[in-house]
N, C-alpha and C. Protein backbone atom coordinates (compact mmCIF):
# COMPACT_ATOMS: atom_id res chain seq x y z
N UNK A 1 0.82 -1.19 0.00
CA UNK A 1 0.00 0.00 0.00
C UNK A 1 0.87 1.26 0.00
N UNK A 2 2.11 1.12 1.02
CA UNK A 2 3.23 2.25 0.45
C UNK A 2 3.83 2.59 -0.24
N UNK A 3 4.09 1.31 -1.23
CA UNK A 3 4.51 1.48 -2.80
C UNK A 3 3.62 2.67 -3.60
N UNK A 4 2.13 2.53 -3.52
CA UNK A 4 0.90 3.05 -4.25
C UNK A 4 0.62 4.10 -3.96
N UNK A 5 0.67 4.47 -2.86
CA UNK A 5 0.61 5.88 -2.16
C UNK A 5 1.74 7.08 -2.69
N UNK A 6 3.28 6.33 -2.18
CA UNK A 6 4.67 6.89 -3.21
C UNK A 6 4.20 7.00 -4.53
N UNK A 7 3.79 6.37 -5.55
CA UNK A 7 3.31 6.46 -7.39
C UNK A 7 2.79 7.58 -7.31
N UNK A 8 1.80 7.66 -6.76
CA UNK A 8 -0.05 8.13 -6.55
C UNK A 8 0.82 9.56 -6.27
N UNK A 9 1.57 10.16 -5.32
CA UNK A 9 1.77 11.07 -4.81
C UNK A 9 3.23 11.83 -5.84
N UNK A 10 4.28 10.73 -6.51
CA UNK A 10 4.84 11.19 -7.65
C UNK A 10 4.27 11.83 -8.61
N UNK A 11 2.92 10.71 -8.85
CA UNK A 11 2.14 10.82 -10.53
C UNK A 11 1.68 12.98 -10.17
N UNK A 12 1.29 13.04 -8.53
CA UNK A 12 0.54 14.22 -8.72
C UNK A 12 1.80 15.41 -8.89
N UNK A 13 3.44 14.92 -7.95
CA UNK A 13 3.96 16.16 -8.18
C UNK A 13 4.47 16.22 -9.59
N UNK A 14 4.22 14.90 -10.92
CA UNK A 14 4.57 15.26 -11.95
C UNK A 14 3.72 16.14 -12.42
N UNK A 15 2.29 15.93 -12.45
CA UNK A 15 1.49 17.19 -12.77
C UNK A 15 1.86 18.20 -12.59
N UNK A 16 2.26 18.56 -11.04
CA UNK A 16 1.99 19.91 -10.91
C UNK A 16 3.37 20.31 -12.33
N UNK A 17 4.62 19.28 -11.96
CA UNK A 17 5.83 20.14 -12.27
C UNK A 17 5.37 19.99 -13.97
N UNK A 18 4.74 19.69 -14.59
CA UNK A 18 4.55 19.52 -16.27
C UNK A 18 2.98 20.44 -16.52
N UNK A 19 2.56 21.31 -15.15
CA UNK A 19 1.46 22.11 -15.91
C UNK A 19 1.49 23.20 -16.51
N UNK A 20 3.07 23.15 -16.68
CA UNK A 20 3.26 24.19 -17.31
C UNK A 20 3.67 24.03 -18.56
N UNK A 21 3.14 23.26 -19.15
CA UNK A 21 3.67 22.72 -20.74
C UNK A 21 2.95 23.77 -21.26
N UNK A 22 3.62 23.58 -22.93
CA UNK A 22 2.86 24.22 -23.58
C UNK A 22 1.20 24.38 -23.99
N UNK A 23 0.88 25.85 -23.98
CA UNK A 23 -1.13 25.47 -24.10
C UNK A 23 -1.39 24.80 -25.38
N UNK A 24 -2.81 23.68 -25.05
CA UNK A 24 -2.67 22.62 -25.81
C UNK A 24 -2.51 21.28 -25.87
N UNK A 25 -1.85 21.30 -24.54
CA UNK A 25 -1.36 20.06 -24.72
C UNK A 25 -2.17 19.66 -23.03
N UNK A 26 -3.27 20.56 -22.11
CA UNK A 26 -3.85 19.89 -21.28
C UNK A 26 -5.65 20.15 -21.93
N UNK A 27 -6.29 18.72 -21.15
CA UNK A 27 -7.80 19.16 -21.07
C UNK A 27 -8.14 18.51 -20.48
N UNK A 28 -9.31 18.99 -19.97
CA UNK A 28 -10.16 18.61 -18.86
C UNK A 28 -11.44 17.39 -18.71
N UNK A 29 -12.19 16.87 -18.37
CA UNK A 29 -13.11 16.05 -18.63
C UNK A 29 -14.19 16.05 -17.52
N UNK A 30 -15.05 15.36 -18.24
CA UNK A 30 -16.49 15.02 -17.17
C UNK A 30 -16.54 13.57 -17.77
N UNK A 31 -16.73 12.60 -16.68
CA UNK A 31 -17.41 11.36 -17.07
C UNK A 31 -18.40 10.46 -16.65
N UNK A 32 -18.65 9.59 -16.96
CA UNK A 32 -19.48 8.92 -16.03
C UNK A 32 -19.18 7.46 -16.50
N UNK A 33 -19.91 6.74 -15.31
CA UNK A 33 -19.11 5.18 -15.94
C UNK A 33 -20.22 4.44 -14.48
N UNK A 34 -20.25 3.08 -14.89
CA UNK A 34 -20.90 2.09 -14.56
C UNK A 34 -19.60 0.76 -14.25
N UNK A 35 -19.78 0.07 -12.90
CA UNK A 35 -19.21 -0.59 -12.54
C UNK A 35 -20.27 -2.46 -12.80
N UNK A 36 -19.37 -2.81 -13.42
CA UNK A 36 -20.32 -4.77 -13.64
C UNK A 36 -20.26 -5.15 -12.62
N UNK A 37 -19.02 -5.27 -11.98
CA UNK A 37 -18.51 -6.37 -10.90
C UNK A 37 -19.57 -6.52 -9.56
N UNK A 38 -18.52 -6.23 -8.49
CA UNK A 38 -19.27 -6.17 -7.31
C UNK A 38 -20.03 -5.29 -6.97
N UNK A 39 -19.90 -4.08 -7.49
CA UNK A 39 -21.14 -2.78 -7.27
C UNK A 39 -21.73 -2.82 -8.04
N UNK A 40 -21.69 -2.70 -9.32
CA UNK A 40 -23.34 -2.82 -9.99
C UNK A 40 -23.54 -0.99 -10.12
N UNK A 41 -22.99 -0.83 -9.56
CA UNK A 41 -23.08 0.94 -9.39
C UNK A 41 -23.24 1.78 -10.45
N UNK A 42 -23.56 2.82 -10.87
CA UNK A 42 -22.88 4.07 -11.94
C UNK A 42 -22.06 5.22 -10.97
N UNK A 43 -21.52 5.85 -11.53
CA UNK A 43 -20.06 6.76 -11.05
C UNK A 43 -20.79 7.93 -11.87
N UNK A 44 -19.97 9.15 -11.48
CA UNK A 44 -19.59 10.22 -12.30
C UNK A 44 -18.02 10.86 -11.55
N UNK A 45 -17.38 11.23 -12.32
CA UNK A 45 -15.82 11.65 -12.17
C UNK A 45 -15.65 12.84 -13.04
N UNK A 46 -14.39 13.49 -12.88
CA UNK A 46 -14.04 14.55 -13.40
C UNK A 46 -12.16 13.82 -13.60
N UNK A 47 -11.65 14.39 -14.63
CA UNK A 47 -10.30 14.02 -14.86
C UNK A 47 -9.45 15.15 -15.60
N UNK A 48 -7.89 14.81 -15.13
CA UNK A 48 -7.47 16.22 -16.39
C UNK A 48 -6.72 15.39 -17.18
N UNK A 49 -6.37 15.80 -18.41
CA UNK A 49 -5.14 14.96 -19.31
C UNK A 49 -3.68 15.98 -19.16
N UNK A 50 -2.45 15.56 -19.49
CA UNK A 50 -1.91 16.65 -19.24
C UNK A 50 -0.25 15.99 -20.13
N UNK A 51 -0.58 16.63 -21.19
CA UNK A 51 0.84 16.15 -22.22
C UNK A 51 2.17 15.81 -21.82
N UNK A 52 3.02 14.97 -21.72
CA UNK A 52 4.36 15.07 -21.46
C UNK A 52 5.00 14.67 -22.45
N UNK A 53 4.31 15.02 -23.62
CA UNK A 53 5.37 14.70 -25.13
C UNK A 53 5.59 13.33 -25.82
N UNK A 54 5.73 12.86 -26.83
CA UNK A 54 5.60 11.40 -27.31
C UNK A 54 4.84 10.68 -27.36
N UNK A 55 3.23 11.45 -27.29
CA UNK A 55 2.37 10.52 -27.22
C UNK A 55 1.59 10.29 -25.59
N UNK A 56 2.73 10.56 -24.62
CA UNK A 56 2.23 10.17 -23.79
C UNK A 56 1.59 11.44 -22.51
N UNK A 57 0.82 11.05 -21.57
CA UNK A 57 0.00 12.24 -20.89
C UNK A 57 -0.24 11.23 -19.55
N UNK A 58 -0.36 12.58 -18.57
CA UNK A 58 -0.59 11.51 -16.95
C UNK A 58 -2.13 12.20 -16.87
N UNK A 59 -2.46 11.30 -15.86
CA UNK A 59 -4.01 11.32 -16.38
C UNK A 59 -4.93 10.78 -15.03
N UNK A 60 -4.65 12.00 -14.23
CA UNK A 60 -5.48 11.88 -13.23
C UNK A 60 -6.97 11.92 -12.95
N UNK A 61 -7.71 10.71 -12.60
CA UNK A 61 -9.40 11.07 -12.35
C UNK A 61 -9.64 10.82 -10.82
N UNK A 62 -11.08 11.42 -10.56
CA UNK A 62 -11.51 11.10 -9.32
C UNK A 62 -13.01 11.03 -10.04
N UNK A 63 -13.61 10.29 -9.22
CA UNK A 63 -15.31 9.63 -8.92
C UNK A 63 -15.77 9.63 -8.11
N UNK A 64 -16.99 9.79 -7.91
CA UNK A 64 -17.58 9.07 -6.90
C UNK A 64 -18.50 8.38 -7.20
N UNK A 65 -19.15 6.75 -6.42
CA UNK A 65 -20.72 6.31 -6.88
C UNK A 65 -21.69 6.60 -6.03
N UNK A 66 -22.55 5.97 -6.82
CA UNK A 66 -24.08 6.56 -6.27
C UNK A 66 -24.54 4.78 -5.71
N UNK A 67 -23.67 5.31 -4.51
CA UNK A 67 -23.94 3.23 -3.97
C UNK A 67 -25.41 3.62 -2.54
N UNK A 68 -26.00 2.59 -2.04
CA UNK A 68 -27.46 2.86 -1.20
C UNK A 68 -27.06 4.18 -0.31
N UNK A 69 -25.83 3.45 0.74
CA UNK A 69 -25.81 3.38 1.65
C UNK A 69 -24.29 4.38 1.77
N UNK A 70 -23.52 4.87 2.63
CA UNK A 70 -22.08 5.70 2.87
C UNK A 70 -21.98 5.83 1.47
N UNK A 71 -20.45 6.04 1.35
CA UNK A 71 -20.01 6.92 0.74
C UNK A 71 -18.62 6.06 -0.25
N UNK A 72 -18.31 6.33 -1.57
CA UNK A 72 -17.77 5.52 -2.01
C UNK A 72 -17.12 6.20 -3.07
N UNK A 73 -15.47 6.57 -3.18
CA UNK A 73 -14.96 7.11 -4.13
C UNK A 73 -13.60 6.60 -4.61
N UNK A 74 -13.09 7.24 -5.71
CA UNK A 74 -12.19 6.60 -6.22
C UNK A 74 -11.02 7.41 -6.51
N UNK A 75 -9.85 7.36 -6.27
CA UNK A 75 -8.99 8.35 -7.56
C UNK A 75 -7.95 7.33 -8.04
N UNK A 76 -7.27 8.25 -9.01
CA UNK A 76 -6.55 6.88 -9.45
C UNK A 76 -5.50 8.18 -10.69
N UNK A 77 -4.01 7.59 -10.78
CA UNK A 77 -3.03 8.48 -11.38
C UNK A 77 -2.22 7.50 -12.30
N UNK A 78 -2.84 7.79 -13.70
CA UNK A 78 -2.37 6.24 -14.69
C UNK A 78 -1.22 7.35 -15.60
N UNK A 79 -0.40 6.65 -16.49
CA UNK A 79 0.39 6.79 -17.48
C UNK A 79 -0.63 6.87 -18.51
N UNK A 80 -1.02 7.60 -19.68
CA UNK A 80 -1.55 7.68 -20.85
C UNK A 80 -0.75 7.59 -22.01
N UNK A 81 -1.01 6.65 -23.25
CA UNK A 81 -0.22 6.70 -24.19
C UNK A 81 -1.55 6.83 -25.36
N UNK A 82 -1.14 7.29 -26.33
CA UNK A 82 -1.99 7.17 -27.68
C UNK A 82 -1.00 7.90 -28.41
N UNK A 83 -1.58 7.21 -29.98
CA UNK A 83 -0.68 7.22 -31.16
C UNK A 83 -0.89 8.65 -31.79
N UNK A 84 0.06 9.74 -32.60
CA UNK A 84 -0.47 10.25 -33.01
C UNK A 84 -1.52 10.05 -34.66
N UNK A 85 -2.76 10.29 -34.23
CA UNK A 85 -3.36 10.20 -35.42
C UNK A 85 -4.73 11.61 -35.77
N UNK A 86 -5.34 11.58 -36.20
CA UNK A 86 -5.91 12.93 -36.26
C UNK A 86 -7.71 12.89 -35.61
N UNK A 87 -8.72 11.75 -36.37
CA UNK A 87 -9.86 11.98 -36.22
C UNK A 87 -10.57 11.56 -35.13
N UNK A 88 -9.97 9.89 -35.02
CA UNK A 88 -10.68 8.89 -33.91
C UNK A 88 -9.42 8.43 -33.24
N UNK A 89 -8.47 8.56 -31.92
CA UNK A 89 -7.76 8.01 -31.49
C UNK A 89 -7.63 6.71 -30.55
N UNK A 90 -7.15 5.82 -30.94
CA UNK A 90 -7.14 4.66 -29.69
C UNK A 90 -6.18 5.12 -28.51
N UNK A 91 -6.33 4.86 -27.27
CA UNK A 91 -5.13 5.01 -26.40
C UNK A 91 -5.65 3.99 -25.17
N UNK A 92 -4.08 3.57 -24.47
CA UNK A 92 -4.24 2.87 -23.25
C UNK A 92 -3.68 4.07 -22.54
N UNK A 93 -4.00 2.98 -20.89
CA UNK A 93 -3.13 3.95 -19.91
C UNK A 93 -3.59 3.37 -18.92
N UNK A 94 -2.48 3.28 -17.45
CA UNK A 94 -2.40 2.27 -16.37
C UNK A 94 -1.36 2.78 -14.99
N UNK A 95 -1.57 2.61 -14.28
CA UNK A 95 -1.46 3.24 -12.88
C UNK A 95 -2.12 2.72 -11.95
N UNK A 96 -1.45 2.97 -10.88
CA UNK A 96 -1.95 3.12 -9.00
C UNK A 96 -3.60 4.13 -8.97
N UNK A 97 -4.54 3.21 -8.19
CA UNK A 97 -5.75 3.88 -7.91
C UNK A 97 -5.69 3.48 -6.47
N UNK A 98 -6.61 4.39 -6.04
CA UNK A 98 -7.22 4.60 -4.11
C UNK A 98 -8.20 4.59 -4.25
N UNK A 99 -9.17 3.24 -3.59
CA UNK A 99 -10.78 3.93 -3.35
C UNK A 99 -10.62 3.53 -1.79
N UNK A 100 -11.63 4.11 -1.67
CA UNK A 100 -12.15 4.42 -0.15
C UNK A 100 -13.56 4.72 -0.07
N UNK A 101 -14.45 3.84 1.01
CA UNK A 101 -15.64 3.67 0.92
C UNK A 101 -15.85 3.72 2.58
N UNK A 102 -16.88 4.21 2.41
CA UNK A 102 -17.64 4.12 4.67
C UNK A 102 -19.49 3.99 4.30
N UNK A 103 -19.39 3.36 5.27
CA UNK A 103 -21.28 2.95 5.62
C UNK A 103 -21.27 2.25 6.66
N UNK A 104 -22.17 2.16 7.64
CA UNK A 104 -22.76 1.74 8.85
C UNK A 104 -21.43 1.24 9.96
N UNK A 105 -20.80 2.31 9.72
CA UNK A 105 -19.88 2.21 10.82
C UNK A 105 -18.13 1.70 10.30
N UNK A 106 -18.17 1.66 9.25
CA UNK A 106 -16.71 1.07 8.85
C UNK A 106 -16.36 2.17 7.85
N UNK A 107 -15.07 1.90 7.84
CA UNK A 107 -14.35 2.68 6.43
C UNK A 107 -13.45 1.33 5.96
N UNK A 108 -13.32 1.47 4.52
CA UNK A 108 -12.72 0.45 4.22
C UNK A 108 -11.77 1.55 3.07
N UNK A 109 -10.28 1.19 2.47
CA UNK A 109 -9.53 1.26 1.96
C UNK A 109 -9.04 0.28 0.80
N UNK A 110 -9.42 0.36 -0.50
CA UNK A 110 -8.02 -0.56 -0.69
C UNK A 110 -6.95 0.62 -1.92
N UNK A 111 -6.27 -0.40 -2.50
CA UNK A 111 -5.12 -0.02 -3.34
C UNK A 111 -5.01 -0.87 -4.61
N UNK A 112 -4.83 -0.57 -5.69
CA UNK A 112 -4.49 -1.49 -6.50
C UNK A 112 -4.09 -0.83 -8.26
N UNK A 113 -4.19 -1.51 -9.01
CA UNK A 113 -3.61 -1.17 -10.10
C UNK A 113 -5.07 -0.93 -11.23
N UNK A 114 -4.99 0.13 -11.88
CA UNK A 114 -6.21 0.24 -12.70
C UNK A 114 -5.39 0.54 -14.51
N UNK A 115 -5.90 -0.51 -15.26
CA UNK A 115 -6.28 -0.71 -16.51
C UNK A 115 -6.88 0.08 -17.83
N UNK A 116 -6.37 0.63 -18.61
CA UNK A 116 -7.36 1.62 -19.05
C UNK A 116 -7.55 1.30 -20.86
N UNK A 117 -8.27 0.96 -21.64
CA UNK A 117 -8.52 1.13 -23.07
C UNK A 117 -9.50 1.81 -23.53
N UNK A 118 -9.13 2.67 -25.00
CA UNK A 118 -10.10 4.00 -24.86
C UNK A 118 -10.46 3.96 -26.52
N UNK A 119 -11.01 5.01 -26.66
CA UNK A 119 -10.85 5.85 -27.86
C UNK A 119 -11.41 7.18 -27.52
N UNK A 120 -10.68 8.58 -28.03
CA UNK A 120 -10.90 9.60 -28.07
C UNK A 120 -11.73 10.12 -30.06
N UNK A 121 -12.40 11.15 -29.97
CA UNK A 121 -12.81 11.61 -30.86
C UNK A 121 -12.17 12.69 -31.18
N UNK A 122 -10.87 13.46 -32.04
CA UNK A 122 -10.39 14.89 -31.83
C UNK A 122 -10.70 15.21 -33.25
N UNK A 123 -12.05 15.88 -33.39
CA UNK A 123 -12.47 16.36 -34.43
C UNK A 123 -12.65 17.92 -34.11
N UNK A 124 -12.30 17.96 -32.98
CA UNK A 124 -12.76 19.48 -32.28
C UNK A 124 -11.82 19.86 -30.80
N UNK A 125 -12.21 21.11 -30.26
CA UNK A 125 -11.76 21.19 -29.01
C UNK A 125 -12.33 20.03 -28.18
N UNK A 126 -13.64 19.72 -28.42
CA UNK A 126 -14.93 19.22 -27.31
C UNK A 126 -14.72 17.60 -27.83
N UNK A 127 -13.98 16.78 -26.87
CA UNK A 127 -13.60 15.33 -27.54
C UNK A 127 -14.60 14.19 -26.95
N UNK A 128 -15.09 13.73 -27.42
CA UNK A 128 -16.05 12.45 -26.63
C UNK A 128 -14.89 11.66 -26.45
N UNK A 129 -14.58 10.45 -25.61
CA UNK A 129 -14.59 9.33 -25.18
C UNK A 129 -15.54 8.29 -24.75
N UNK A 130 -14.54 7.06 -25.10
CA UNK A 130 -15.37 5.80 -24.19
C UNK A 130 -14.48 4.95 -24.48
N UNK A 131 -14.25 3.83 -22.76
CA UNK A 131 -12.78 3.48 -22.46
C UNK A 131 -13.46 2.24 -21.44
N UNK A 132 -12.49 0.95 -21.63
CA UNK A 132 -13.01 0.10 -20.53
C UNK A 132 -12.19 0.01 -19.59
N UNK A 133 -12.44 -0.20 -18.19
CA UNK A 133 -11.22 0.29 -17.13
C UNK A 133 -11.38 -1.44 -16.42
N UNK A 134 -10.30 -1.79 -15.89
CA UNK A 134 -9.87 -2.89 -15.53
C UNK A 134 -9.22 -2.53 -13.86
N UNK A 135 -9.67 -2.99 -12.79
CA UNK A 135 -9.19 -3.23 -11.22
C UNK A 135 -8.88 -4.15 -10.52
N UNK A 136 -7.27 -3.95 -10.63
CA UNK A 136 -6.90 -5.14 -9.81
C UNK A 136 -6.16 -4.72 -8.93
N UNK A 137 -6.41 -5.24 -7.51
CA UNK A 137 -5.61 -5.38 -6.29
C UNK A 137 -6.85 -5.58 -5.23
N UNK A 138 -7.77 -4.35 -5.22
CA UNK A 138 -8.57 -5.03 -3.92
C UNK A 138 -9.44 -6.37 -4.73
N UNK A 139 -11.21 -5.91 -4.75
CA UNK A 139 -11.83 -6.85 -5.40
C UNK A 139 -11.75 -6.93 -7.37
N UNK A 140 -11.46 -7.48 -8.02
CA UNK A 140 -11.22 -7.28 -9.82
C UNK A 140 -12.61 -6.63 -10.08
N UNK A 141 -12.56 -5.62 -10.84
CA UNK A 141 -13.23 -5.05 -11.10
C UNK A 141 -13.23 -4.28 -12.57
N UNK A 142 -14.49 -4.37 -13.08
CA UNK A 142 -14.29 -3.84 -14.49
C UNK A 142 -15.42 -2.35 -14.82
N UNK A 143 -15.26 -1.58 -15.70
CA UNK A 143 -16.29 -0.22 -15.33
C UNK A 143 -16.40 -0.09 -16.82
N UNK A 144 -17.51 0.31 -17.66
CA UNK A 144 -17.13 1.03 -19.23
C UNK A 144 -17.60 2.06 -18.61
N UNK A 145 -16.70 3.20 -18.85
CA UNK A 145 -16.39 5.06 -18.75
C UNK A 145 -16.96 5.28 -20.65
N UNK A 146 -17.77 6.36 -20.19
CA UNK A 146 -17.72 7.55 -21.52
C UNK A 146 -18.00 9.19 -20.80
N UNK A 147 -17.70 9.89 -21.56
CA UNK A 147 -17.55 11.20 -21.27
C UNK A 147 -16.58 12.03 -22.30
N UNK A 148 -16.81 13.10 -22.08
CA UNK A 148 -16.27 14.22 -22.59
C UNK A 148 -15.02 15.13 -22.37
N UNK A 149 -13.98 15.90 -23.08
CA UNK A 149 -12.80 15.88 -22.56
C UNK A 149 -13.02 17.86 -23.36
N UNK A 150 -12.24 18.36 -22.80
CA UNK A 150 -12.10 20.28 -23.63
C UNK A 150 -10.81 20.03 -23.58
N UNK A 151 -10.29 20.52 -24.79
CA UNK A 151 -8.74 20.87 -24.87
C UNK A 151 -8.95 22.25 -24.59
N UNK A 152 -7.59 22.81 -23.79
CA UNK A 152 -7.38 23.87 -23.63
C UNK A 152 -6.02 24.40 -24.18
N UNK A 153 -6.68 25.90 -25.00
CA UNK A 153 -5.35 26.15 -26.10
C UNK A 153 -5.22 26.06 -27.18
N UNK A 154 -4.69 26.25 -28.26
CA UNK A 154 -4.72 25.96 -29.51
C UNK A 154 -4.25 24.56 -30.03
């Protein structure tokens, strides 16, 4: 769990130290996504993308679901790669996630590694996605995410 925490807490001071790339190369998102596995749940999250050149971008989200009972959220700080291409892009991307959940008296924690396959739409500033996300370390868990992304910048 201290390994994940160290990533998780690198992945964020790389952000900060790469938000200063050139404009363009970050954007922002809204998503929402549905969990199969053990929750059964739907989510909504917010995420940023954030260029570090070659294709590749770190790619922090947070969620939360809409579970009965407490409270149940997620974040998670993956590596992003996609090819350059122009209209419809494929991309993966994979990293350390944290959820953390409380109801009727407990909090529970885990840690584990999250999975990511996508496609982006960059026909515009305003990019759709939809991506299947893969969780492994606490319970395996699988989610299909779609949502929307703004580039910011030219």
């Amino acid at each position: 769990m201290q390994k994940i925490a160290v990533l998780f807490a690198a992945g964020l001071a790389a952000a900060g130290a790469t938000a200063q790339a050139p404009v363009g190369r970050v954007s922002v998102g809204l998503q929402a996504s549905y969990d199969f596995n053990d929750l059964n749940e739907p989510a909504l999250g917010a995420h940023l993308l954030v260029g570090l050149g070659s294709g590749l971008a770190f790619y922090p989200t947070a969620q939360g679901y809409f579970v009965p009972t407490g409270t149940l959220w997620r974040a998670s700080a993956a590596l992003y790669w996609a090819p350059r291409t122009t209209a419809v892009t494929p991309y993966v991307a994979v990293g350390p996630y944290l959820t953390k959940s409380s109801g009727a008296g407990t909090h529970v924690t885990e840690t584990g590694v999250i999975g990511q396959v996508g496609a982006e739409g960059r026909l515009s500033r305003v990019r759709p996605f939809a991506e299947l996300q893969l969780l492994v370390g606490g319970a395996f868990a699988s989610e299909v995410v779609g949502g929307v992304r703004v580039a910011i910048g030219p």
